[in-house]
C-alpha atoms as a PDB file:
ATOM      1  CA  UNK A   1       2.071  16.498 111.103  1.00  0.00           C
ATOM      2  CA  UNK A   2       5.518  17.342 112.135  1.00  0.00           C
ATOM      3  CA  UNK A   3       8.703  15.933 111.115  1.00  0.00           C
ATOM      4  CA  UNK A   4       9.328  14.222 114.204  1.00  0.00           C
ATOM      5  CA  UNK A   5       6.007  12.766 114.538  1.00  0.00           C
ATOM      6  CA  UNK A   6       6.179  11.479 110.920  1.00  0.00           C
ATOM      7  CA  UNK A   7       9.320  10.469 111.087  1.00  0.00           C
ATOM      8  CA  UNK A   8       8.171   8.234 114.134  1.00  0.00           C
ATOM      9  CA  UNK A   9       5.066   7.021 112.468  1.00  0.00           C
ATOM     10  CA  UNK A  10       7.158   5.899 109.130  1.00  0.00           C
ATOM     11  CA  UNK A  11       9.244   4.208 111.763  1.00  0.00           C
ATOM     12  CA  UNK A  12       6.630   2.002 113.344  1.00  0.00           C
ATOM     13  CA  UNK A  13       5.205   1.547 110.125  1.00  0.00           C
ATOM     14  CA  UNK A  14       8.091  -0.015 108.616  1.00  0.00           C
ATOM     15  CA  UNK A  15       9.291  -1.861 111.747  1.00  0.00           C
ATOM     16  CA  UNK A  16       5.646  -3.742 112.136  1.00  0.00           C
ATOM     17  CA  UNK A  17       4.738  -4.119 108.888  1.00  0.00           C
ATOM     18  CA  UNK A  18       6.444  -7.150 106.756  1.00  0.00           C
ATOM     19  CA  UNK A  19       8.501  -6.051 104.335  1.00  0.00           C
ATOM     20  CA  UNK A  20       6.392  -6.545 100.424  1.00  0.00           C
ATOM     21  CA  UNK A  21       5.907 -10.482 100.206  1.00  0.00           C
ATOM     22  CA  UNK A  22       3.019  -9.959  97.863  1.00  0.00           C
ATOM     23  CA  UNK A  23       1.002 -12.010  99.457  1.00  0.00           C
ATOM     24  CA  UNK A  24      -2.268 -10.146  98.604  1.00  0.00           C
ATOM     25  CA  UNK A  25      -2.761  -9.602  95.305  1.00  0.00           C
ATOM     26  CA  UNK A  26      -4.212  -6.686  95.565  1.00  0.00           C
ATOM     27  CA  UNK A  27      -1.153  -4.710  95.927  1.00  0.00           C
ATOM     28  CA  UNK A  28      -0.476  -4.206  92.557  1.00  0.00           C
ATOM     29  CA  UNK A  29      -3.793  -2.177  92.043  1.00  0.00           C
ATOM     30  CA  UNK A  30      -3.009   0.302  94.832  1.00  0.00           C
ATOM     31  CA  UNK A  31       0.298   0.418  92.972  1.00  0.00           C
ATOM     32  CA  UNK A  32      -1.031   1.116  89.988  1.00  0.00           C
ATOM     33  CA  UNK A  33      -3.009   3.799  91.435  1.00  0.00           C
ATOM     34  CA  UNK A  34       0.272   5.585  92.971  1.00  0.00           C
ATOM     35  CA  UNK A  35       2.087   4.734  90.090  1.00  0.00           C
ATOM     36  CA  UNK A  36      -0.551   6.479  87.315  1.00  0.00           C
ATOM     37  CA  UNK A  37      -0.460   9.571  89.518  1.00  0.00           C
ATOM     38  CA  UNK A  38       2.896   9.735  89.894  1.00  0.00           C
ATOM     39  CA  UNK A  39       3.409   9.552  86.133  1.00  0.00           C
ATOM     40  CA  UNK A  40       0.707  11.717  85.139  1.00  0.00           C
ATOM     41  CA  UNK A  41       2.212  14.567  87.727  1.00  0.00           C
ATOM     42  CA  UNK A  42       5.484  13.516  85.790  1.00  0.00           C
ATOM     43  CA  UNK A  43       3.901  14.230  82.434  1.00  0.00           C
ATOM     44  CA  UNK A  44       1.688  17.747  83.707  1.00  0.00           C
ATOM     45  CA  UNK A  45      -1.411  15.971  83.619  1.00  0.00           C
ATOM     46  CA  UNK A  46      -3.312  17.430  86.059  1.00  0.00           C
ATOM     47  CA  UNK A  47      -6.683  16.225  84.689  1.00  0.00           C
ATOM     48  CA  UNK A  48      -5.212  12.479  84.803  1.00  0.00           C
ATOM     49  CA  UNK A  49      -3.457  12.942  88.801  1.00  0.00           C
ATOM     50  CA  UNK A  50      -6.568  14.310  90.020  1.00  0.00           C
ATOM     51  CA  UNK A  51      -8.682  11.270  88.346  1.00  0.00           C
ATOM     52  CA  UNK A  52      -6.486   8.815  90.480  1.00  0.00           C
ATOM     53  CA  UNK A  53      -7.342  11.020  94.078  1.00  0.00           C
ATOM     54  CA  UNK A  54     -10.026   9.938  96.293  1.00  0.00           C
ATOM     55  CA  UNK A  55     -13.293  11.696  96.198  1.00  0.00           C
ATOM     56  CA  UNK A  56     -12.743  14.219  98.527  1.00  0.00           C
ATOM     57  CA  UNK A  57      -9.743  15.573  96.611  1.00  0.00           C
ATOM     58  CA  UNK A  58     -12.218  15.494  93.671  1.00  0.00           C
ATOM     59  CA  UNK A  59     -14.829  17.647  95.655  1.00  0.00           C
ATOM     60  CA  UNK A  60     -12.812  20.261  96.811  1.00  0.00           C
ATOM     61  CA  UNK A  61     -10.626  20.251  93.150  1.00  0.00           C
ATOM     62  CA  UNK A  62     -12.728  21.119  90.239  1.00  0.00           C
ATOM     63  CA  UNK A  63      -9.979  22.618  88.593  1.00  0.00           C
ATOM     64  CA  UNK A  64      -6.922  19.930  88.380  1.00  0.00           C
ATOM     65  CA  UNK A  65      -4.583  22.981  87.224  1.00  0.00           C
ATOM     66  CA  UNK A  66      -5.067  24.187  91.186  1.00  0.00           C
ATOM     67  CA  UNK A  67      -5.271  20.489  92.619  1.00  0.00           C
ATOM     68  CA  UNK A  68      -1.388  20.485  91.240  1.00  0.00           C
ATOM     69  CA  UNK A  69      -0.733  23.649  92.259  1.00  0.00           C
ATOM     70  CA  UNK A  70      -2.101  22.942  96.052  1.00  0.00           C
ATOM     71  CA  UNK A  71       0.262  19.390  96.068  1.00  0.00           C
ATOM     72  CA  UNK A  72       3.635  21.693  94.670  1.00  0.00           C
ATOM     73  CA  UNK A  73       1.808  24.141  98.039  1.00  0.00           C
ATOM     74  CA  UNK A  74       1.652  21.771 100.492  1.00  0.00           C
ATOM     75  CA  UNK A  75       5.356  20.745 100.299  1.00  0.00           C
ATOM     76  CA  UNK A  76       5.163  17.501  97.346  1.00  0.00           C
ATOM     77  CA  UNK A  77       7.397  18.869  94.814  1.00  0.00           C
ATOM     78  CA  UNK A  78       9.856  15.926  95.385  1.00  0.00           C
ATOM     79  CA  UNK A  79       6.484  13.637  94.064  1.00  0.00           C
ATOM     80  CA  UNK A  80       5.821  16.123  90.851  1.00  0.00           C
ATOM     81  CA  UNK A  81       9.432  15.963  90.016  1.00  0.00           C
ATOM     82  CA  UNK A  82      10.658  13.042  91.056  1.00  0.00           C
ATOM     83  CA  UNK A  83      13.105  11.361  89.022  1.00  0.00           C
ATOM     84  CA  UNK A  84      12.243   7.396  90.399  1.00  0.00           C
ATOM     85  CA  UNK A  85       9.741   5.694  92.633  1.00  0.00           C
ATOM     86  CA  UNK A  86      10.133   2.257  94.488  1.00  0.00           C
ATOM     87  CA  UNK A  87       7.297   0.541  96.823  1.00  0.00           C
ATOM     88  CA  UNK A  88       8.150  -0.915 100.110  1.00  0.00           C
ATOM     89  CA  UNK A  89       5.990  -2.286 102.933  1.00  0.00           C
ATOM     90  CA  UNK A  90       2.518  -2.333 102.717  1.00  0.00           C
ATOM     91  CA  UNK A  91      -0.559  -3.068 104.749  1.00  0.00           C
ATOM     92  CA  UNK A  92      -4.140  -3.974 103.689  1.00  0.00           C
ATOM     93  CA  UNK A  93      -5.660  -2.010 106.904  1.00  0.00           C
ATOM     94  CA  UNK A  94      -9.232  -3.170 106.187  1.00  0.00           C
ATOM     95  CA  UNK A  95     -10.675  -4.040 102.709  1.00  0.00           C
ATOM     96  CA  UNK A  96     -10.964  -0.765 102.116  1.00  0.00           C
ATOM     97  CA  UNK A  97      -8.162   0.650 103.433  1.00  0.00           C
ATOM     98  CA  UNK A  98      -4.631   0.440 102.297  1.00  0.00           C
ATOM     99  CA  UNK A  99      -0.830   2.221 103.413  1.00  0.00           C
ATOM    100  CA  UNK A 100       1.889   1.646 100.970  1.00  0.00           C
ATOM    101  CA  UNK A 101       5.493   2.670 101.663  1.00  0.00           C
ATOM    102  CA  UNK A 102       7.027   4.451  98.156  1.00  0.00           C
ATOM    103  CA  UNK A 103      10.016   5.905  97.742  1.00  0.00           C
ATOM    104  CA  UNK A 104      11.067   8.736  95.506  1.00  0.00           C
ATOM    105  CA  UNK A 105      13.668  10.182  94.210  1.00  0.00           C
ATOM    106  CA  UNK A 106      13.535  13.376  94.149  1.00  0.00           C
ATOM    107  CA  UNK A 107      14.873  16.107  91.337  1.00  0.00           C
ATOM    108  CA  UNK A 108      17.665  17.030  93.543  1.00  0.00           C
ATOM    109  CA  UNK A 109      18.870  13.043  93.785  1.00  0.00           C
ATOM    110  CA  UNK A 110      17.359  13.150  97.633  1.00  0.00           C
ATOM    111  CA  UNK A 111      15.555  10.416  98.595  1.00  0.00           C
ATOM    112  CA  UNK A 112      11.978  10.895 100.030  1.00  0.00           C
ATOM    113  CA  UNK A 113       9.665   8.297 101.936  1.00  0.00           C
ATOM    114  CA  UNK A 114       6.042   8.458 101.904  1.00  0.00           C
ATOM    115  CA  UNK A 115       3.137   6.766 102.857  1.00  0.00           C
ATOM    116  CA  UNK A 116       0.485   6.688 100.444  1.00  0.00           C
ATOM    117  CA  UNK A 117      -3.585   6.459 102.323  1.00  0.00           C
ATOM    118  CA  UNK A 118      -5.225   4.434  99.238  1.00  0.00           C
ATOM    119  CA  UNK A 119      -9.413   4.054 100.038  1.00  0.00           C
ATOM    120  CA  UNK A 120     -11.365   1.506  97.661  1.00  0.00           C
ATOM    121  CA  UNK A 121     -14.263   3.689  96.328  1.00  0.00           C
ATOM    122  CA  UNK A 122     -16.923   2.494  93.795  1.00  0.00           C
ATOM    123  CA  UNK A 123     -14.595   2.910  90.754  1.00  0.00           C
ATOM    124  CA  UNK A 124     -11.552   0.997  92.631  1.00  0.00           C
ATOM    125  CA  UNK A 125      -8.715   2.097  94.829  1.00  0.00           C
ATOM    126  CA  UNK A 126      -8.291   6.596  95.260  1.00  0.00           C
ATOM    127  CA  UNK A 127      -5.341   7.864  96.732  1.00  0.00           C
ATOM    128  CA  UNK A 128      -6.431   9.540  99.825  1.00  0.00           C
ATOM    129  CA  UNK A 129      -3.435  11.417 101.109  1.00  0.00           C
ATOM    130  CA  UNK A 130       0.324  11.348 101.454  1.00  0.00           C
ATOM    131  CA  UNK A 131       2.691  11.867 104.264  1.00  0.00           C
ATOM    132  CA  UNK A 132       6.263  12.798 103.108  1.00  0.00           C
ATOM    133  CA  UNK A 133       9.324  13.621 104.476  1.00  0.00           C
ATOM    134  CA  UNK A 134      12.828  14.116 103.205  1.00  0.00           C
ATOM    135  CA  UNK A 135      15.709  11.025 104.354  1.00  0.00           C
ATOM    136  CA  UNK A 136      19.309  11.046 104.656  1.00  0.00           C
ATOM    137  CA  UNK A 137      20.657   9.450 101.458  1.00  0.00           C
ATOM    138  CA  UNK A 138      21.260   9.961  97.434  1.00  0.00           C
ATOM    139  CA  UNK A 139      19.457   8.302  94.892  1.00  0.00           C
ATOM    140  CA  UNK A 140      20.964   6.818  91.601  1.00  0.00           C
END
């Protein structure tokens, strides 16, 4: 996706979906779910990340050594490294569907937004995919 057509998406995203009022309580699960992987990226745990992705990360990851390596590939270093992460809107697309709004900051002190994908499977909410891109502003 480009930047332009993220940066639109994020845009309508945040615009039509209420800001966090926790009215669903299952919020904090997805967010526990983002929040393990983050930490476990954090702490180069590659066999703990890749247990919080959805199953077809899983499939086409054996190895969670090259799952991190694809992530740092595919442009989500500012995730890996980040320094701080903060949720935002949300929205429960279907009961098995979830988008979550996180900010990070990054190890430069940028500030990234992304969109978590979050899929209930058998064994609870999988994170399946991220859209990122990079936002005017320093974090603390």
């Amino acid at each position: 996706m480009t930047k332009s057509l993220y940066a639109a998406f994020l845009s309508l995203f945040l615009m039509f979906v209420p800001a966090s009022a926790n009215a669903d309580p299952v919020y904090d699960e997805w967010q526990a779910v983002i929040t393990g992987q983050v930490e476990a990226f954090r702490a180069s745990d590659g066999p703990a990340a890749l247990g919080f992705a959805a199953a077809g990360f899983k499939a086409r990851f054996a190895d969670p050594a090259v799952f991190v390596q694809a992530i740092r590939e595919w442009g989500y270093s500012a995730i890996i490294d980040s320094r701080s992460h903060s949720f935002g809107a949300y929205q429960l697309v279907d009961p098995n569907l979830a988008l979550q709004a996180v900010t990070f900051t990054g190890p430069d002190q940028a500030l990234y937004q992304a969109i978590y994908r979050l899929e209930r499977e058998e064994s609870g909410w999988r994170i399946g995919g991220v859209q990122m891109m990079k936002t005017s502003g320093m974090g603390a």
